[in-house]
PDB file of N, CA and C in Angstrom:
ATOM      1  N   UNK A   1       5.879   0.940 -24.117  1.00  0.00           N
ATOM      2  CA  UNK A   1       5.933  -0.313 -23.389  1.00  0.00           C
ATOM      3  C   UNK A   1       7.225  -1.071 -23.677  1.00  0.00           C
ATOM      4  N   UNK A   2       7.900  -0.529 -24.756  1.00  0.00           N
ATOM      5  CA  UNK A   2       8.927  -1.657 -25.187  1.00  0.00           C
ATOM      6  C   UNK A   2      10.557  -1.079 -24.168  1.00  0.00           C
ATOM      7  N   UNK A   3      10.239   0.090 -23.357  1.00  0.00           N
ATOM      8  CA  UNK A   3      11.078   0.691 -22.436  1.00  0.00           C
ATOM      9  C   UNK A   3      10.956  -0.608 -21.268  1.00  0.00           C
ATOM     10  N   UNK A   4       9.805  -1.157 -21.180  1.00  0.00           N
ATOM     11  CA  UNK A   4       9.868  -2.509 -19.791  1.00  0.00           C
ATOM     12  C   UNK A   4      10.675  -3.436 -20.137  1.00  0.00           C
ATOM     13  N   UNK A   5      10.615  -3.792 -20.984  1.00  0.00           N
ATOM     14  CA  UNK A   5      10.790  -5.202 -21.881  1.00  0.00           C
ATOM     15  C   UNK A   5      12.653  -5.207 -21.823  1.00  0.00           C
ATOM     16  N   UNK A   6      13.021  -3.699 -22.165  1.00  0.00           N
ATOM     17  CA  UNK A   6      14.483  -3.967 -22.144  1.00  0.00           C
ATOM     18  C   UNK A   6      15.077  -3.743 -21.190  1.00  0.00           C
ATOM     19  N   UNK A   7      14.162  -3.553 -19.920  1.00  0.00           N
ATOM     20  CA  UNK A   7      14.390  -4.066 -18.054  1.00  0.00           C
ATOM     21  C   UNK A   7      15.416  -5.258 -17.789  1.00  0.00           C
ATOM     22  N   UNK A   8      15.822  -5.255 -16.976  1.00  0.00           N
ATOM     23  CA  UNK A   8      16.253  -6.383 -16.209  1.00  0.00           C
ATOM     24  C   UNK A   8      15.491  -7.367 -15.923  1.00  0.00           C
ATOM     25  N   UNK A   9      14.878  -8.971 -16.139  1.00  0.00           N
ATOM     26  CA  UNK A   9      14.305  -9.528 -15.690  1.00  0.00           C
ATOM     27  C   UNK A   9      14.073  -9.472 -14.274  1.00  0.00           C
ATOM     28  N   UNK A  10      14.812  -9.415 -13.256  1.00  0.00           N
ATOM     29  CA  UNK A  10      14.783  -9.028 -12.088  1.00  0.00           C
ATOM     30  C   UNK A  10      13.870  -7.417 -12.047  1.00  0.00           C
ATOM     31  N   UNK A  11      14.235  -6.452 -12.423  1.00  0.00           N
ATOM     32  CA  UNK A  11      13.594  -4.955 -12.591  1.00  0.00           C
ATOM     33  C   UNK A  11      11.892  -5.155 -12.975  1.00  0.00           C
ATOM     34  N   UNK A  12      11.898  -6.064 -13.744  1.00  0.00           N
ATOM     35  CA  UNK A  12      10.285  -6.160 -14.553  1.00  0.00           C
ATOM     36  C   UNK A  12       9.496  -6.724 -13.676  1.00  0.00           C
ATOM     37  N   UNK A  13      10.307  -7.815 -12.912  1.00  0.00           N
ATOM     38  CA  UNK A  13       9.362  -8.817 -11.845  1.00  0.00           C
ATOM     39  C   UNK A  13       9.366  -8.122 -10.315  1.00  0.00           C
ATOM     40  N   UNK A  14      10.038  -7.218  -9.996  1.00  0.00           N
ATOM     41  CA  UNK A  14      10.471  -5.767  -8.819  1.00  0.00           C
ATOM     42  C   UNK A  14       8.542  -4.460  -9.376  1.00  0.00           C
ATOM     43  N   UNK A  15       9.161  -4.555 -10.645  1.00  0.00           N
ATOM     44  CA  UNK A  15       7.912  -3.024 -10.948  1.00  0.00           C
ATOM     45  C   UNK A  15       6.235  -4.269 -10.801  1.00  0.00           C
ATOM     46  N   UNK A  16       6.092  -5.432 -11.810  1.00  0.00           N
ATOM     47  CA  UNK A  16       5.456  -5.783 -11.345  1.00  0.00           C
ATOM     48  C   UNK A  16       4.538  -5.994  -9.598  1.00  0.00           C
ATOM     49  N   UNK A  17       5.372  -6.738  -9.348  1.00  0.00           N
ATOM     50  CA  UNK A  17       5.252  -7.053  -7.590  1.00  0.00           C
ATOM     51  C   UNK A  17       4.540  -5.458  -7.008  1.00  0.00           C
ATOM     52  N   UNK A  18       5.650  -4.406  -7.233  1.00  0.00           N
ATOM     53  CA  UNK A  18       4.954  -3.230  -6.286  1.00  0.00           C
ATOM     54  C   UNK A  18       3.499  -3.005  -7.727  1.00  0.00           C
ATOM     55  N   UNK A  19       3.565  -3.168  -8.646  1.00  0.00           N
ATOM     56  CA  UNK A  19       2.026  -2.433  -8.985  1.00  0.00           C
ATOM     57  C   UNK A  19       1.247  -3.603  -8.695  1.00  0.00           C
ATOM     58  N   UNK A  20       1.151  -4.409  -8.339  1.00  0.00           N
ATOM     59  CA  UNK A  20       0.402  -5.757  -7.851  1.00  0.00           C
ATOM     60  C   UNK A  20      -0.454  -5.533  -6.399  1.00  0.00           C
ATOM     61  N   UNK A  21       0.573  -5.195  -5.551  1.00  0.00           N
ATOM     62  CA  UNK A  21       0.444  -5.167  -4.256  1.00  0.00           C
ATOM     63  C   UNK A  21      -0.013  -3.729  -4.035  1.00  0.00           C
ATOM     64  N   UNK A  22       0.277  -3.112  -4.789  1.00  0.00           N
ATOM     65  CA  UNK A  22      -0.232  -1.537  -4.239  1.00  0.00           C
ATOM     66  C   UNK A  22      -1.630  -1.887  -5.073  1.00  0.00           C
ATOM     67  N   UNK A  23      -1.888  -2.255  -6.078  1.00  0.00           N
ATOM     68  CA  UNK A  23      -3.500  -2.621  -6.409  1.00  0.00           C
ATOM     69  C   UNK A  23      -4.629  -3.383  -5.591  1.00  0.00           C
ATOM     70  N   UNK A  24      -3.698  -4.346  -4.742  1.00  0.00           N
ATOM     71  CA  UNK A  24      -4.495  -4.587  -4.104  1.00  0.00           C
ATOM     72  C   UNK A  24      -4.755  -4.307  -2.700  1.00  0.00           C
ATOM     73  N   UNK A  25      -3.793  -3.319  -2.205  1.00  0.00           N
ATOM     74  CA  UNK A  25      -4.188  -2.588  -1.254  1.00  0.00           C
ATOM     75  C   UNK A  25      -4.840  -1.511  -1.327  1.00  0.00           C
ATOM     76  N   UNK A  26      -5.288  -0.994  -2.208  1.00  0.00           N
ATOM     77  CA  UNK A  26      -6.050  -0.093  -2.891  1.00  0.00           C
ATOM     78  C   UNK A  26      -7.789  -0.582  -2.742  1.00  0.00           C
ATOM     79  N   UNK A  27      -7.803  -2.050  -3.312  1.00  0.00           N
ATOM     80  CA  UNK A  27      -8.807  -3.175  -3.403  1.00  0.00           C
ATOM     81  C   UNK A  27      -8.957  -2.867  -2.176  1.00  0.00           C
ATOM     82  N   UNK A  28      -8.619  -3.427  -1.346  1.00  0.00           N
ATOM     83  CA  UNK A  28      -8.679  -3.639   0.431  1.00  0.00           C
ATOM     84  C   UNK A  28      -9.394  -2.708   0.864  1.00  0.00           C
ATOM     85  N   UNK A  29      -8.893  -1.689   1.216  1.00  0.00           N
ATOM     86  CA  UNK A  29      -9.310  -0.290   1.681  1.00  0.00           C
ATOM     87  C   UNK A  29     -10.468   0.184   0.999  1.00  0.00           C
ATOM     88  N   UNK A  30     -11.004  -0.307  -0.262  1.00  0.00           N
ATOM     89  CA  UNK A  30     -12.015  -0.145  -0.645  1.00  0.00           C
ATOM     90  C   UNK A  30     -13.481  -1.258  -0.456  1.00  0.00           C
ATOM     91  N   UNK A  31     -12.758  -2.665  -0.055  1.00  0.00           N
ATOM     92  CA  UNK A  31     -13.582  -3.444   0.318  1.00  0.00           C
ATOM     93  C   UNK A  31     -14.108  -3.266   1.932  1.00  0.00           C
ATOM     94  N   UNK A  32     -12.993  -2.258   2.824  1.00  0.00           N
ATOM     95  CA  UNK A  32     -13.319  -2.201   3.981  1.00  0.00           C
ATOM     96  C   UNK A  32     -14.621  -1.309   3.884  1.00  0.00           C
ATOM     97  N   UNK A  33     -13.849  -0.394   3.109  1.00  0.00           N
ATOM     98  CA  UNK A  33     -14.802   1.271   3.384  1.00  0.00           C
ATOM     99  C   UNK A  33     -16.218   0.165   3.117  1.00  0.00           C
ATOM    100  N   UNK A  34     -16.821  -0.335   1.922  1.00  0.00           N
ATOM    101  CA  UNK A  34     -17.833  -0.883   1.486  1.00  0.00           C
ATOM    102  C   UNK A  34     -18.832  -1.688   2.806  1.00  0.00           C
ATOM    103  N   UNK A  35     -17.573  -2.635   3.360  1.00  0.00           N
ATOM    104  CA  UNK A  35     -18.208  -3.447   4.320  1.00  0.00           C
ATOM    105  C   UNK A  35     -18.545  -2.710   5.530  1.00  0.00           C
ATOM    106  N   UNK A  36     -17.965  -1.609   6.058  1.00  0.00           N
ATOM    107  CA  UNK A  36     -17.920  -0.661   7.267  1.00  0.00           C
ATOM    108  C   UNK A  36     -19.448   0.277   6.500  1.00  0.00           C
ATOM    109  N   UNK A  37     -19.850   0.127   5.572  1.00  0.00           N
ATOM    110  CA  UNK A  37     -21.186   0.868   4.983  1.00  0.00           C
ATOM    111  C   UNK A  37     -22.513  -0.095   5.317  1.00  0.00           C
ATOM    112  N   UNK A  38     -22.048  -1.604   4.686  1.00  0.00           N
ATOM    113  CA  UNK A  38     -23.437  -1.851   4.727  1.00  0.00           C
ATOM    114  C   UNK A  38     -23.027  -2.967   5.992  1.00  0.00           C
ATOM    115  N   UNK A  39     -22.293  -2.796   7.257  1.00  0.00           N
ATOM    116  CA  UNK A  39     -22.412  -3.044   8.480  1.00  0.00           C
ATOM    117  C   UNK A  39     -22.283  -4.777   8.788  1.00  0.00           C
ATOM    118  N   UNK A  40     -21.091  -4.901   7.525  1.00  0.00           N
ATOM    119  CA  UNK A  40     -20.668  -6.268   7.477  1.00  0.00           C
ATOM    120  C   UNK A  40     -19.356  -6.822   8.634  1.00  0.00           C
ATOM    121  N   UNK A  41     -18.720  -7.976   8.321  1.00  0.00           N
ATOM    122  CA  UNK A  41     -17.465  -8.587   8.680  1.00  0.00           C
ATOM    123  C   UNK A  41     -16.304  -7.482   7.938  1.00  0.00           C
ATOM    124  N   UNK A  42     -15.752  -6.704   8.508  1.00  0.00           N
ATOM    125  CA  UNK A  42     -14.596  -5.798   7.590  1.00  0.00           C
ATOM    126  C   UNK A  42     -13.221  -6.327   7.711  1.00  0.00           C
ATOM    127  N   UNK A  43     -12.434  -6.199   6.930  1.00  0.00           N
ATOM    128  CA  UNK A  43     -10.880  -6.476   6.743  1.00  0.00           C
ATOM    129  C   UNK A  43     -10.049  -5.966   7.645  1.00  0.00           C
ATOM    130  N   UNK A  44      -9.457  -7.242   8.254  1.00  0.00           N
ATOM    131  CA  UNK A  44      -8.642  -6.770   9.741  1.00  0.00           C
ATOM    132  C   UNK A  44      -7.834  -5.878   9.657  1.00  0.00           C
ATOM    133  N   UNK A  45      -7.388  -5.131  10.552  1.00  0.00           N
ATOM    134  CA  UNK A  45      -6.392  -3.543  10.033  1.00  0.00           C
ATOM    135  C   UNK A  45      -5.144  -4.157  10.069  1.00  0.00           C
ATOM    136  N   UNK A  46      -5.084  -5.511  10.821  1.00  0.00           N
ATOM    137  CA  UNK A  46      -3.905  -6.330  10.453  1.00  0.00           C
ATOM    138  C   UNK A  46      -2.882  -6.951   8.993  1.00  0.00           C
ATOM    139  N   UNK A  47      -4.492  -6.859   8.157  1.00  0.00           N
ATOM    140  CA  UNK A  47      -3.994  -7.544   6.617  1.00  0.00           C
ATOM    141  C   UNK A  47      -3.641  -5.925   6.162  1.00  0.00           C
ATOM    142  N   UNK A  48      -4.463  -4.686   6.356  1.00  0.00           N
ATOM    143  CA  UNK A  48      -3.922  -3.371   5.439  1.00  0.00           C
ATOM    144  C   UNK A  48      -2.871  -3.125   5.927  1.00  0.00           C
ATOM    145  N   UNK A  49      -2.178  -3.237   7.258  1.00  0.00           N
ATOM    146  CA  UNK A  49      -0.850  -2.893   7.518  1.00  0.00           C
ATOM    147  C   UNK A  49      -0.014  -3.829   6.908  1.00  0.00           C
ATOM    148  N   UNK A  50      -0.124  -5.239   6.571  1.00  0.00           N
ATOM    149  CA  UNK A  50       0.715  -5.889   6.348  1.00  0.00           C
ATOM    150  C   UNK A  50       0.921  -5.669   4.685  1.00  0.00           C
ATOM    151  N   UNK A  51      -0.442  -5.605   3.956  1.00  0.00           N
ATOM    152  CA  UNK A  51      -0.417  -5.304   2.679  1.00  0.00           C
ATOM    153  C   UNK A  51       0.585  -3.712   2.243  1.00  0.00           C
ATOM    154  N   UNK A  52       0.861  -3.042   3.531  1.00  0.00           N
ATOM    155  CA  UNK A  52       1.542  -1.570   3.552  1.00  0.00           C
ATOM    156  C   UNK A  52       2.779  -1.752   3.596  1.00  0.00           C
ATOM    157  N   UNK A  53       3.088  -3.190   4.907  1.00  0.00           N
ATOM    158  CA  UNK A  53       4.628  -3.007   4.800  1.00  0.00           C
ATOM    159  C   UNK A  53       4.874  -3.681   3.804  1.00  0.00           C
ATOM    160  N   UNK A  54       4.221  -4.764   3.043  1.00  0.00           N
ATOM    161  CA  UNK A  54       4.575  -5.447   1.780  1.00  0.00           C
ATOM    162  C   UNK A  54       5.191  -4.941   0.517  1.00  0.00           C
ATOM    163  N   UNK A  55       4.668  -3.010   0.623  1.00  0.00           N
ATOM    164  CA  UNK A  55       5.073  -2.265  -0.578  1.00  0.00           C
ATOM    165  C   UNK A  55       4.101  -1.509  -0.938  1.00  0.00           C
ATOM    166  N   UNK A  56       2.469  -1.859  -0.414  1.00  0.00           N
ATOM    167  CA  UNK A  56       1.518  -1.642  -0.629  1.00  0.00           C
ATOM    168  C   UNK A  56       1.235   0.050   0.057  1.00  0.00           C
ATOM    169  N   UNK A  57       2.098   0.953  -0.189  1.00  0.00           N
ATOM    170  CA  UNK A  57       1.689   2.109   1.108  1.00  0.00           C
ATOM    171  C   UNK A  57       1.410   3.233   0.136  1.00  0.00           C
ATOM    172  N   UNK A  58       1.764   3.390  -1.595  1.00  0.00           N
ATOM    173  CA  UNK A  58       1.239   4.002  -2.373  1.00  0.00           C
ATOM    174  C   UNK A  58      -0.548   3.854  -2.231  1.00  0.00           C
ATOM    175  N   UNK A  59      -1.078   2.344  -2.552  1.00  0.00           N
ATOM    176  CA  UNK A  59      -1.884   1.768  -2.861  1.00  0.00           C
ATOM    177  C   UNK A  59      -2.993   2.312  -1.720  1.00  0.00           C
ATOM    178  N   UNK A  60      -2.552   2.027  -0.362  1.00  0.00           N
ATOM    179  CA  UNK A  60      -3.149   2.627   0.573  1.00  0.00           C
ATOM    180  C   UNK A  60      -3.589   4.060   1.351  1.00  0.00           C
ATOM    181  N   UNK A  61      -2.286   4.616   0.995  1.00  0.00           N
ATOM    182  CA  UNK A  61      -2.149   6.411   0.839  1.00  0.00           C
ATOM    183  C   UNK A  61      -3.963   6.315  -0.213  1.00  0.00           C
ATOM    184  N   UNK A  62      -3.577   6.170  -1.214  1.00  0.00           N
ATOM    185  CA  UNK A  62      -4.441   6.658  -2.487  1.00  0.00           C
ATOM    186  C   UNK A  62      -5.742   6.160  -2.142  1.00  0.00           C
ATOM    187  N   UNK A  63      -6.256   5.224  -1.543  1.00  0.00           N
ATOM    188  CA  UNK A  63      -7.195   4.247  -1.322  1.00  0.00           C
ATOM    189  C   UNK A  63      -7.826   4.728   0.108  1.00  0.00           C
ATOM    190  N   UNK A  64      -7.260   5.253   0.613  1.00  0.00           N
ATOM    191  CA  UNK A  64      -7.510   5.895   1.851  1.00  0.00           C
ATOM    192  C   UNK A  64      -8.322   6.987   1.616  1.00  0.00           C
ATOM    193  N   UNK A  65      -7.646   8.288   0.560  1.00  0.00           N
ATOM    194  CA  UNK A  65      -8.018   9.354   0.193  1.00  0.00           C
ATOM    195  C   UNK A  65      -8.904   9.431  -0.745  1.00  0.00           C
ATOM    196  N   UNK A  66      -9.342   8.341  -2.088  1.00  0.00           N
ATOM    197  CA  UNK A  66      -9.632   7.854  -2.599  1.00  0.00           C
ATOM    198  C   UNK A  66     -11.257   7.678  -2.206  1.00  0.00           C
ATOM    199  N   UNK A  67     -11.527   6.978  -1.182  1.00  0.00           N
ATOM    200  CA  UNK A  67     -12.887   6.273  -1.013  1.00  0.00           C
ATOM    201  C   UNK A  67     -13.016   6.930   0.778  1.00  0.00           C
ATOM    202  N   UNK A  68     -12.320   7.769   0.968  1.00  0.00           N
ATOM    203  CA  UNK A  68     -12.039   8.629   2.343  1.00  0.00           C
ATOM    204  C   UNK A  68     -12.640   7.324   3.376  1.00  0.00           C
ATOM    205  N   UNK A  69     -11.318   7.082   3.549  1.00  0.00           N
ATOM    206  CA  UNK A  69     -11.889   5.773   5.252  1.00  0.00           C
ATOM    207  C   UNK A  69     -10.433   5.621   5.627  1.00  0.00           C
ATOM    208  N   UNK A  70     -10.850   5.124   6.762  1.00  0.00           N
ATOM    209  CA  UNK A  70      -9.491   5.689   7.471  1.00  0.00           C
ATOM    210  C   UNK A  70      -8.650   6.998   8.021  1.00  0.00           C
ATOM    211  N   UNK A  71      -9.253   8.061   7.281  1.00  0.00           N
ATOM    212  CA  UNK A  71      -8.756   9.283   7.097  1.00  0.00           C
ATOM    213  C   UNK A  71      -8.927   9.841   9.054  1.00  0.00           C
ATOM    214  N   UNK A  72      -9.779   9.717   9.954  1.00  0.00           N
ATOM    215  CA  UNK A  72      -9.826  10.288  10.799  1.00  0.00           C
ATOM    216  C   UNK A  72      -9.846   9.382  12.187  1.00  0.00           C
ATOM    217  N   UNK A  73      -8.849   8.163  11.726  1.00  0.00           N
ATOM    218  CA  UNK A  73      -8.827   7.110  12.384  1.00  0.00           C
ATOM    219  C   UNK A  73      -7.111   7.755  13.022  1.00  0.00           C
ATOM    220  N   UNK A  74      -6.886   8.203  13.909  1.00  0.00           N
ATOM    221  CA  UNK A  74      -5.605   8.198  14.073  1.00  0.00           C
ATOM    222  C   UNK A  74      -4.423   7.166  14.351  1.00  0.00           C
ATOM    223  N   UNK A  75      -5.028   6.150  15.103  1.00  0.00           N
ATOM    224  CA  UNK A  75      -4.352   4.921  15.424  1.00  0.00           C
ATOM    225  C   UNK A  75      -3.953   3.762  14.034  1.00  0.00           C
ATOM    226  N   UNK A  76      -4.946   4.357  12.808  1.00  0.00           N
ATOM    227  CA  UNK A  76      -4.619   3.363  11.849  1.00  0.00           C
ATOM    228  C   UNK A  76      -3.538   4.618  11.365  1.00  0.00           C
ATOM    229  N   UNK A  77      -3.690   5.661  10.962  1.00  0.00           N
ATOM    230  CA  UNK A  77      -2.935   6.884   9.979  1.00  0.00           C
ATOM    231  C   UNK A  77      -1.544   6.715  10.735  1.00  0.00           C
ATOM    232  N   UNK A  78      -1.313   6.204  12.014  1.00  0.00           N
ATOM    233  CA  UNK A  78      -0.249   6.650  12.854  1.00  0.00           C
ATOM    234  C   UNK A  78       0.787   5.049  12.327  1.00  0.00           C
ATOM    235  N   UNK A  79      -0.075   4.160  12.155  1.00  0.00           N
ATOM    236  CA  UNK A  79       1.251   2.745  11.928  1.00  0.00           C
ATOM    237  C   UNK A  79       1.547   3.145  10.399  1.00  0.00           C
ATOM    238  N   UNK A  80       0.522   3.594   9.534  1.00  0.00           N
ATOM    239  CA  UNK A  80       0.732   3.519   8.189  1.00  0.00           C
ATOM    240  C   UNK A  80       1.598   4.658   8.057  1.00  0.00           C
ATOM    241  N   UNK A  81       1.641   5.555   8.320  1.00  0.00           N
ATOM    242  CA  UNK A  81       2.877   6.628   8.729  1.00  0.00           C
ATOM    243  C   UNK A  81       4.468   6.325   8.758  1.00  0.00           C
ATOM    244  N   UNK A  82       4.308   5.395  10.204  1.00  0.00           N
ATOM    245  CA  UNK A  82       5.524   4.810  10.235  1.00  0.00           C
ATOM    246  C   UNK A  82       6.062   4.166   9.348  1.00  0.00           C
ATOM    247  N   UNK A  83       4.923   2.994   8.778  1.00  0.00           N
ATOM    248  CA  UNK A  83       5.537   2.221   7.899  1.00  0.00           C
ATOM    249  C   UNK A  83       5.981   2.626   6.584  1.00  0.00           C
ATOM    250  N   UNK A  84       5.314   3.534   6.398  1.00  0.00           N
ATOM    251  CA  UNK A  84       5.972   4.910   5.245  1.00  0.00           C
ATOM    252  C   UNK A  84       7.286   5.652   5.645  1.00  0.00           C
ATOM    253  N   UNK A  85       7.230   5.955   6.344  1.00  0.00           N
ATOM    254  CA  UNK A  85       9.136   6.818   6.809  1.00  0.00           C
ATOM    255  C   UNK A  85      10.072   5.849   6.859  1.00  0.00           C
ATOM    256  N   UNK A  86       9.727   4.544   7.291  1.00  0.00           N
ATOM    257  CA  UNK A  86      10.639   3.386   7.683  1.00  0.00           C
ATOM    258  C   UNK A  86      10.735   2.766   6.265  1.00  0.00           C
ATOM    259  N   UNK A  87      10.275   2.664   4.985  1.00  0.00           N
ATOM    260  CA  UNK A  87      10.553   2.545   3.742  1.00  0.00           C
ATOM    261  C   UNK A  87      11.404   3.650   3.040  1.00  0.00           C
ATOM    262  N   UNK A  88      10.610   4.670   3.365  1.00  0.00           N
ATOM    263  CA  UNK A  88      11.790   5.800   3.117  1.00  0.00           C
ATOM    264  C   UNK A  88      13.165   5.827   3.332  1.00  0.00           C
ATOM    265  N   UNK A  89      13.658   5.872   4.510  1.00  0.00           N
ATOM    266  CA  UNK A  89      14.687   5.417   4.910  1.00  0.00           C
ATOM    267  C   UNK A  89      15.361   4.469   4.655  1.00  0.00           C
ATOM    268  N   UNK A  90      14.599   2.891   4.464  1.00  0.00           N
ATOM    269  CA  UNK A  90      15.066   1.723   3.590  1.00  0.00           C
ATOM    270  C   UNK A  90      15.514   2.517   2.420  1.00  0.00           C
ATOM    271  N   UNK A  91      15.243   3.167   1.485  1.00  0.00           N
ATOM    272  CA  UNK A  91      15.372   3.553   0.436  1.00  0.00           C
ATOM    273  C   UNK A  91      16.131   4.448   0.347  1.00  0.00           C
ATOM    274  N   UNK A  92      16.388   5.339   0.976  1.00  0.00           N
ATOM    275  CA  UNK A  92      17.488   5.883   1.481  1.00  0.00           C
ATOM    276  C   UNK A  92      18.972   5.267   1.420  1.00  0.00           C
ATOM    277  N   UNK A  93      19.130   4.452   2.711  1.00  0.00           N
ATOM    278  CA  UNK A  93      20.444   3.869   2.906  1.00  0.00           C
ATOM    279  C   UNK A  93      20.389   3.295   1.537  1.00  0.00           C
ATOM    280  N   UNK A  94      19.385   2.440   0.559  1.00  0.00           N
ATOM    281  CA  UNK A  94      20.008   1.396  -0.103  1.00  0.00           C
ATOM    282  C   UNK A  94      20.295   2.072  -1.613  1.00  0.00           C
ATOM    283  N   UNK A  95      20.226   3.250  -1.555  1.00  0.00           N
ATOM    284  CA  UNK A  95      20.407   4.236  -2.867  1.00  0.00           C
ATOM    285  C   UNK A  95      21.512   5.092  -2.597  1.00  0.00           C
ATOM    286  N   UNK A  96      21.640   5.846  -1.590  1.00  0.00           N
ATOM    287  CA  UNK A  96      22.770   6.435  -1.369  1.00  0.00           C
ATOM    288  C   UNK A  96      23.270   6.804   0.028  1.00  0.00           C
ATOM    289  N   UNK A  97      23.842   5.868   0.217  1.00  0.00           N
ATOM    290  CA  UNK A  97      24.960   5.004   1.589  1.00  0.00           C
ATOM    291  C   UNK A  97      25.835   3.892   0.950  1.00  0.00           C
TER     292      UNK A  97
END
């Protein structure tokens, strides 16, 4: 642990943020699957995409496969897709370009 600590303040509050947000898109996708069971109010596919482009697309990948929901939804697998290649690519240019 003492490998974080001699981070960049900026770097520590960066790793934070994404394990934050990918936890709780993880949460999400598991509160949907739950509510889509016992035939409640479920979590708009609006907040899991947004929680995805936020950083959250580990969290959701895993959470997806995880508690299997979503998995045979094509219209949700198809934005979360995108929004995965289109980070990629962010990550791309901003590492080596």
């Amino acid at each position: 642990m003492t490998w974080f600590f001699s981070l960049s303040l900026l770097l520590q509050i960066g790793i934070l943020y994404l394990l934050a947000i990918n936890v709780m898109a993880f949460f999400y996708i598991g509160v949907d699957k739950l509510r889509a069971q016992v035939q409640k109010r479920r979590v708009p596919e609006t907040l899991l995409w947004f929680l995805t482009i936020l950083g959250g697309t580990i969290g959701m990948l895993s959470g997806m496969h995880f508690f299997r929901h979503k998995t045979k939804k094509i219209s949700f697998q198809l934005v979360v897709t995108v929004i995965c290649i289109f980070q990629m690519l962010l990550l791309y240019i901003s590492f080596f370009r």
